[in-house]
C-alpha atoms as a PDB file:
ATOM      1  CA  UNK A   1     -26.425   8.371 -25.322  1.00  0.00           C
ATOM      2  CA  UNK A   2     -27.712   8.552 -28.995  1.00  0.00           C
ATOM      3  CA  UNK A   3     -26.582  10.860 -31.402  1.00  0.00           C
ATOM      4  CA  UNK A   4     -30.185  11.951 -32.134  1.00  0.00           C
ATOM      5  CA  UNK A   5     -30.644  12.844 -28.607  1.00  0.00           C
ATOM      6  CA  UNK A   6     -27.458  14.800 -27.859  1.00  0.00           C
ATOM      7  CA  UNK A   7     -28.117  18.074 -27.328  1.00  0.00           C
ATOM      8  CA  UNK A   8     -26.397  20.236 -30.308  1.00  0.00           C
ATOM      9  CA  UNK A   9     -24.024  23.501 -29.484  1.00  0.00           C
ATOM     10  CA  UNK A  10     -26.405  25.844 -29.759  1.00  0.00           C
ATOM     11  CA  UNK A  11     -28.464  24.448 -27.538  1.00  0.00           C
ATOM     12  CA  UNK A  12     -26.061  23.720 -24.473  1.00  0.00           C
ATOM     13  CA  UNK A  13     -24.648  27.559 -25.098  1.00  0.00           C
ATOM     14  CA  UNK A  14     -28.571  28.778 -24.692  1.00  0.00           C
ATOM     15  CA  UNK A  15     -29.220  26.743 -21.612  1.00  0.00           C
ATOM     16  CA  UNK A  16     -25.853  27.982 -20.105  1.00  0.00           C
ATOM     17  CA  UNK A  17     -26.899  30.888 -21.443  1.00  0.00           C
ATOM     18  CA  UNK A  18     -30.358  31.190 -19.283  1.00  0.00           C
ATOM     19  CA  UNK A  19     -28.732  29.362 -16.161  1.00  0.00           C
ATOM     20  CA  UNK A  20     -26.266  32.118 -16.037  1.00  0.00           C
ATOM     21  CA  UNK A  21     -23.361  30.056 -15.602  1.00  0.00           C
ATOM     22  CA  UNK A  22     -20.970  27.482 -17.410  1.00  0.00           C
ATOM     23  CA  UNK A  23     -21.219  24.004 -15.937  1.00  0.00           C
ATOM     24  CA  UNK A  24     -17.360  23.346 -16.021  1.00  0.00           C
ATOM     25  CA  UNK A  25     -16.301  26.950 -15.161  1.00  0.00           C
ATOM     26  CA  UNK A  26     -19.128  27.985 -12.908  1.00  0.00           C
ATOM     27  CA  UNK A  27     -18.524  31.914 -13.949  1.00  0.00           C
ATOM     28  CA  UNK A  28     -21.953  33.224 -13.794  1.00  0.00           C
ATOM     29  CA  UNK A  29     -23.180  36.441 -15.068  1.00  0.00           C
ATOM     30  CA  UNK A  30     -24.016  37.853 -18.438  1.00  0.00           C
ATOM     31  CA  UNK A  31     -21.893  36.223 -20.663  1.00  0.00           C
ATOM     32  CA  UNK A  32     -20.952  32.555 -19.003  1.00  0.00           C
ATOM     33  CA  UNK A  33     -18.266  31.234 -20.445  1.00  0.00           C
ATOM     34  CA  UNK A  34     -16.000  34.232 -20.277  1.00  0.00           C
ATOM     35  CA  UNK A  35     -14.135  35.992 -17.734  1.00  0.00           C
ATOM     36  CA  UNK A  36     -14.601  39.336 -16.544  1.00  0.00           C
ATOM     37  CA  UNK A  37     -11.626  40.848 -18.487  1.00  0.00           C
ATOM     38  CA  UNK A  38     -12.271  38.865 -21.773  1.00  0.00           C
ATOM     39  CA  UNK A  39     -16.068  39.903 -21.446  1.00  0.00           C
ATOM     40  CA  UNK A  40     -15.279  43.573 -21.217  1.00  0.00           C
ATOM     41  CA  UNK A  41     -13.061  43.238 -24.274  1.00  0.00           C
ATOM     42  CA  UNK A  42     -15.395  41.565 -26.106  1.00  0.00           C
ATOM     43  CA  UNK A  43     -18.097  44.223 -25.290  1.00  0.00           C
ATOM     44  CA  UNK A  44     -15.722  47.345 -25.745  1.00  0.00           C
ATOM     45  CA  UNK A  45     -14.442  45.615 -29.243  1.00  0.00           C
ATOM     46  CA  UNK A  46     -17.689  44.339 -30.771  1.00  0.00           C
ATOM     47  CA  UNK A  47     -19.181  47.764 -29.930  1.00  0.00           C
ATOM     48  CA  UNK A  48     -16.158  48.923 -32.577  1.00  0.00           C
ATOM     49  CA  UNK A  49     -17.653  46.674 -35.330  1.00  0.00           C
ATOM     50  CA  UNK A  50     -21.226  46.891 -34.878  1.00  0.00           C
ATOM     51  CA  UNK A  51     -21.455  50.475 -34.595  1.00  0.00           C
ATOM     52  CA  UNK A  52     -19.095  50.456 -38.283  1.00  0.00           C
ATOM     53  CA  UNK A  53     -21.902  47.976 -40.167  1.00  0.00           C
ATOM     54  CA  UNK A  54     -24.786  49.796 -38.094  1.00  0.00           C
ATOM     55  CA  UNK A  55     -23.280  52.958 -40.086  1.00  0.00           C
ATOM     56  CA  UNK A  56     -23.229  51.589 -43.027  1.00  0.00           C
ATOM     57  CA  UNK A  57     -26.474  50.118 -43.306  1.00  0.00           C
ATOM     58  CA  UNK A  58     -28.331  53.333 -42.378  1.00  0.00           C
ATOM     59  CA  UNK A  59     -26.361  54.705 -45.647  1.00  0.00           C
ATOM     60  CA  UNK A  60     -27.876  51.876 -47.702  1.00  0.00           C
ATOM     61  CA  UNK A  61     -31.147  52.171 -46.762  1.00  0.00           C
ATOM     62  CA  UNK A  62     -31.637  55.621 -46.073  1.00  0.00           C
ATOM     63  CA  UNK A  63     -29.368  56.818 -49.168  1.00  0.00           C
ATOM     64  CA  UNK A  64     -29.154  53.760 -51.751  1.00  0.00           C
ATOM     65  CA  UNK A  65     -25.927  51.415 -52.235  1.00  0.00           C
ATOM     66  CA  UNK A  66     -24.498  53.353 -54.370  1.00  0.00           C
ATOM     67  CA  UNK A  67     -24.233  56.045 -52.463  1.00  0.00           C
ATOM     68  CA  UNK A  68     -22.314  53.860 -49.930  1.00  0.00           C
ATOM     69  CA  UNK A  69     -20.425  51.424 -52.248  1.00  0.00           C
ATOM     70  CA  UNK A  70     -19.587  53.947 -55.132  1.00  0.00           C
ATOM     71  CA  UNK A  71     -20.039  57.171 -54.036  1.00  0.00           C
ATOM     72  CA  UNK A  72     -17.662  56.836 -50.841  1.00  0.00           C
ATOM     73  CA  UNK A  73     -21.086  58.146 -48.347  1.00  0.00           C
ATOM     74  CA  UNK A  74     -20.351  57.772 -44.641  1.00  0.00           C
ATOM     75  CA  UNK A  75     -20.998  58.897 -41.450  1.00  0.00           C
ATOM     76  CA  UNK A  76     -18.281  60.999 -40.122  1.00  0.00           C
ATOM     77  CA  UNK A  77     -19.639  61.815 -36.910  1.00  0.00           C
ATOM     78  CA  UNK A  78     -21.375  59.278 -35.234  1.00  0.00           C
ATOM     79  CA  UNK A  79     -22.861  61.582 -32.310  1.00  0.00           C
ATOM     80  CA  UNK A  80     -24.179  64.145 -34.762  1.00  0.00           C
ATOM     81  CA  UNK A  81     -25.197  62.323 -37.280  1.00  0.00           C
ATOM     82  CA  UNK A  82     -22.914  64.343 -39.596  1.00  0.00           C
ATOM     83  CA  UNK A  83     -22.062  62.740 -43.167  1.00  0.00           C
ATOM     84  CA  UNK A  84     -18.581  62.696 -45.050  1.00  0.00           C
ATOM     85  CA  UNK A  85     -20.666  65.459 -47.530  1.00  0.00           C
ATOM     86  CA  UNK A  86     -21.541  67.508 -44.826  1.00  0.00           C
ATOM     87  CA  UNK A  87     -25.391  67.070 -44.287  1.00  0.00           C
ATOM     88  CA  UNK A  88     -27.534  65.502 -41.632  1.00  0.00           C
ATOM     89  CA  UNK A  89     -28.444  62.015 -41.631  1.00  0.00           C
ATOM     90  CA  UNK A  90     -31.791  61.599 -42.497  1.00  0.00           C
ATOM     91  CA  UNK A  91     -34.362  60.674 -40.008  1.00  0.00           C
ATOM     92  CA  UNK A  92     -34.745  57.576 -41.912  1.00  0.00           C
ATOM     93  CA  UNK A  93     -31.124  56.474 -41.668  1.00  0.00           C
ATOM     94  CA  UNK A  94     -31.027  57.554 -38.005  1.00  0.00           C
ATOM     95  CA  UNK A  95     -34.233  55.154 -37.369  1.00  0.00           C
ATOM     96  CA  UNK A  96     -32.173  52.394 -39.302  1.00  0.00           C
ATOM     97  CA  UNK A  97     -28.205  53.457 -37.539  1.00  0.00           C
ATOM     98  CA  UNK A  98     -29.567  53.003 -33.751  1.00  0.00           C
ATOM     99  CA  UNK A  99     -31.808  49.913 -33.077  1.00  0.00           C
ATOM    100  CA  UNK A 100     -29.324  47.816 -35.940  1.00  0.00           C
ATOM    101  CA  UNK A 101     -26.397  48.763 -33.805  1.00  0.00           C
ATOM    102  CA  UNK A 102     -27.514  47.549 -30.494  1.00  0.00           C
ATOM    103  CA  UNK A 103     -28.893  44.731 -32.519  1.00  0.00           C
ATOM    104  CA  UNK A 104     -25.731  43.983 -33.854  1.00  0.00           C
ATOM    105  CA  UNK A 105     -23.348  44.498 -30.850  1.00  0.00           C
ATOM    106  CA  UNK A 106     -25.657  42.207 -28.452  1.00  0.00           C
ATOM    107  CA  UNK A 107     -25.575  39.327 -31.637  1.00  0.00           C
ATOM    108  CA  UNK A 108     -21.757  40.409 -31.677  1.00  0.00           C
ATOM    109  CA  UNK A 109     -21.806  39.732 -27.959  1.00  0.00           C
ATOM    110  CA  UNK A 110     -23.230  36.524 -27.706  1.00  0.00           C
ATOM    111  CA  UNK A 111     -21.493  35.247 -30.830  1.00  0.00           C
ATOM    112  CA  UNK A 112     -18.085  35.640 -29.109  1.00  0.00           C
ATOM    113  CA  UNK A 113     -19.645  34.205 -25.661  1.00  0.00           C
ATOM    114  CA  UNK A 114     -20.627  30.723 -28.218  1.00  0.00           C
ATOM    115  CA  UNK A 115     -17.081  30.914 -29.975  1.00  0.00           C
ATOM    116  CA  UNK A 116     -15.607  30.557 -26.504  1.00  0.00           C
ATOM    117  CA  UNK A 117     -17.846  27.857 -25.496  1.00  0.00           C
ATOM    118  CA  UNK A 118     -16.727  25.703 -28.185  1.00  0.00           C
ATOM    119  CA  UNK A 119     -13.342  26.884 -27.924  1.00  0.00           C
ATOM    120  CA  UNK A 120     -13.021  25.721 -24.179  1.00  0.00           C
ATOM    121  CA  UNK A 121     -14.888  22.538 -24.894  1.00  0.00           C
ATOM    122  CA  UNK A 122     -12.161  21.518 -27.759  1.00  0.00           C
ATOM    123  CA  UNK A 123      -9.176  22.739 -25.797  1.00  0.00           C
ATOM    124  CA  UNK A 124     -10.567  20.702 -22.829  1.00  0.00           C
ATOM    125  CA  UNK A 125     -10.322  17.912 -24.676  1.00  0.00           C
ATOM    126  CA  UNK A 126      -7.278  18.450 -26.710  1.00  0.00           C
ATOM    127  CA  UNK A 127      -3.511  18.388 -25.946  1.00  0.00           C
ATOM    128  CA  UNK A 128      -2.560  21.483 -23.445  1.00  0.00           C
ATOM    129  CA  UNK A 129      -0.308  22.701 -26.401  1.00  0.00           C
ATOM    130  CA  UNK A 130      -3.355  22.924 -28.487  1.00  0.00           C
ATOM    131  CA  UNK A 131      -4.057  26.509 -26.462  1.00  0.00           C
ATOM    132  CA  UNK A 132      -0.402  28.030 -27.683  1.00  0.00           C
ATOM    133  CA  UNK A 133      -1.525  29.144 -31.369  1.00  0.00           C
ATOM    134  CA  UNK A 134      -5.376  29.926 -30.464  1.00  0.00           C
ATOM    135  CA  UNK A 135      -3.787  32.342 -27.677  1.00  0.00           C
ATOM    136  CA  UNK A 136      -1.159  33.316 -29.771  1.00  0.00           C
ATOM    137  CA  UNK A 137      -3.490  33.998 -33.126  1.00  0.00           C
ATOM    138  CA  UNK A 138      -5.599  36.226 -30.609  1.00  0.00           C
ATOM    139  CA  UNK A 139      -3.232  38.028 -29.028  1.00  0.00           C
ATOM    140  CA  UNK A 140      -1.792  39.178 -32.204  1.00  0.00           C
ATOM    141  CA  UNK A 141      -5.311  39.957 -33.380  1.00  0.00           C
ATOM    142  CA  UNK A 142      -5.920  42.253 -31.069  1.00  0.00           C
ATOM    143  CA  UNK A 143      -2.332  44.047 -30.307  1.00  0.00           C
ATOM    144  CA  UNK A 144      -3.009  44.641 -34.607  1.00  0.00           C
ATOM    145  CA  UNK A 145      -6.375  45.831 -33.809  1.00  0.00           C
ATOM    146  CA  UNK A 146      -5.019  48.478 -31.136  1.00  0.00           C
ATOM    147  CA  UNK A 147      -2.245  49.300 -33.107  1.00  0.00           C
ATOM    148  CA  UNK A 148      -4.511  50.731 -36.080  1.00  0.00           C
ATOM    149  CA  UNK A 149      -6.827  52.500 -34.458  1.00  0.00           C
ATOM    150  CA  UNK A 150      -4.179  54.139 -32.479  1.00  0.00           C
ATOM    151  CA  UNK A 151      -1.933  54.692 -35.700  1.00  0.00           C
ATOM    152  CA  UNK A 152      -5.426  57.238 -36.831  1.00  0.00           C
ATOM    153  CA  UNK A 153      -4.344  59.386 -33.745  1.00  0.00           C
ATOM    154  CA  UNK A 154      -7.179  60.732 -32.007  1.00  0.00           C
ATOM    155  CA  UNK A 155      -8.081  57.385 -29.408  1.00  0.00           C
ATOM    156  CA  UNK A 156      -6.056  58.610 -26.991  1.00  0.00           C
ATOM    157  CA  UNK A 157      -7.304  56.845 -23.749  1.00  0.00           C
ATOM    158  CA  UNK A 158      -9.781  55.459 -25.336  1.00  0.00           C
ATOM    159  CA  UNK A 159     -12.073  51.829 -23.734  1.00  0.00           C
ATOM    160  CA  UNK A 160     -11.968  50.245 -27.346  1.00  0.00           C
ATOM    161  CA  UNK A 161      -8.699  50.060 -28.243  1.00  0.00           C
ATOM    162  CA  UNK A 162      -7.215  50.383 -24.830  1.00  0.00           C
ATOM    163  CA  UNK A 163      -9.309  47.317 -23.969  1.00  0.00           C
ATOM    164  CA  UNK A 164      -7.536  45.447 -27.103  1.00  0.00           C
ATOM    165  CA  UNK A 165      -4.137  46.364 -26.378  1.00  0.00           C
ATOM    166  CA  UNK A 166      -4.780  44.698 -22.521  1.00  0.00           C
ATOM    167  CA  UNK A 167      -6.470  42.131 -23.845  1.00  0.00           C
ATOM    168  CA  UNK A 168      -3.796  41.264 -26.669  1.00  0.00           C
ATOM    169  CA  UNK A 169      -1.005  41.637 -24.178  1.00  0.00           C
ATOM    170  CA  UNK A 170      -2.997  38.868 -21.766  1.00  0.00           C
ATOM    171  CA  UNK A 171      -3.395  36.673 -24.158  1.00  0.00           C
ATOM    172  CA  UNK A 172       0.669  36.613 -25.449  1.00  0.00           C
ATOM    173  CA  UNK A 173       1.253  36.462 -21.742  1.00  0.00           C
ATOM    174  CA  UNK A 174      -0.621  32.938 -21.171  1.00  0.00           C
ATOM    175  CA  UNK A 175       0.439  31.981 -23.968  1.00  0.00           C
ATOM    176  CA  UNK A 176       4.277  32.025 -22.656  1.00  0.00           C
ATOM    177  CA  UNK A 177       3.454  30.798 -20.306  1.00  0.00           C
ATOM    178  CA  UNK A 178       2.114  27.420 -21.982  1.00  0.00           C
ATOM    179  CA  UNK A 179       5.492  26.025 -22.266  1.00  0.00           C
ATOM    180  CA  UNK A 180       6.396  26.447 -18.194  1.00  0.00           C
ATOM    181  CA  UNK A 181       2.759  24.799 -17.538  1.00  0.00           C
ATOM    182  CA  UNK A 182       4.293  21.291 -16.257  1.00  0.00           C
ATOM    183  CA  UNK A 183       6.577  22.882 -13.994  1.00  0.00           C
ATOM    184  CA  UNK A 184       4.704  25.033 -12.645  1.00  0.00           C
ATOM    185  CA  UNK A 185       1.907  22.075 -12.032  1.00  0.00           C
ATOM    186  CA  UNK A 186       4.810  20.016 -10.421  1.00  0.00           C
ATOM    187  CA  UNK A 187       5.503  22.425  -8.101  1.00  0.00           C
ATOM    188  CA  UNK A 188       2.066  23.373  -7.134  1.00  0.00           C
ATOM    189  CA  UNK A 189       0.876  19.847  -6.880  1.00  0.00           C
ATOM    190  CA  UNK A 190      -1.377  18.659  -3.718  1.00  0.00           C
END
């Protein structure tokens, strides 16, 4: 096949996309090329970051940058659109905050779904040791990520970082068990 006439990335992660399901995993469902558990992480953790730059984008526009970048504004309450001064967001930022946070969390979504595409395709190609430090690096990502929101105090039981802390503790856990792969293949061959 020609290089001109390979399909690119994008393009194989959209058609999984719309098929609903990974060729080489055959997982289905919204996001195809991750699991159940990594999906829910990745929608309870993007949710996190996209509702933090939805935030501060309805202080730009509605208020100015530099009421956001040098005056310290920002939303301290989320649900009542309270600021850290103590008025109301403005209808204006309120119009900006919601449809540029779902926008954000669905692009944060799918972003993550492509990253593990090409993820799985270079592992699948790569030495099975390869997956040690890209498990590792994540795991530690999010244990750090759990570990500061729950240093603030008030998450209690909380999906987001809950959801991190399971999800970091997965990932360190296949990644110990990288090492023990060929003997556990030996065992459990047909």
């Amino acid at each position: 096949m020609e290089a001109h006439s390979k399909p690119g990335l994008f393009r194989v992660w959209y058609a999984d996309l719309q098929k609903g399901a990974a060729p080489s995993s055959q997982k289905g469902g919204f996001l195809p090329h991750l699991t159940l558990g990594a999906g829910l992480v990745v929608v309870f953790v993007s949710s996190f970051y996209a509702s933090k730059l939805a935030d501060a984008l309805a202080i730009i526009v509605a208020y100015g940058p530099s009421a956001y970048f040098h005056q310290g504004l920002h939303i301290a309450n989320w649900k009542r659109g309270i600021l850290s001064n103590g008025e109301s967001l403005s209808i204006l930022g309120r119009l900006v905050q919601v449809p540029s946070m779902l926008f954000l969390w669905i692009a944060a979504i799918h972003a993550a779904d492509f990253v593990s595409m090409v993820l799985q395709q270079y592992l699948s190609t790569s030495n099975r040791w390869m997956s040690l430090p890209i498990r590792l690096l994540g795991g530690v990502a999010l244990l750090y990520f759990a570990y500061s929101l729950y240093q603030q105090g008030h998450w209690g039981l909380h999906p987001v970082p809950l959801s991190a802390l399971l999800g970091g503790i997965y990932l360190l856990w296949k990644a110990c068990t990288v090492p023990f792969a060929p003997i556990r293949d030996k065992f459990h061959a047909p």
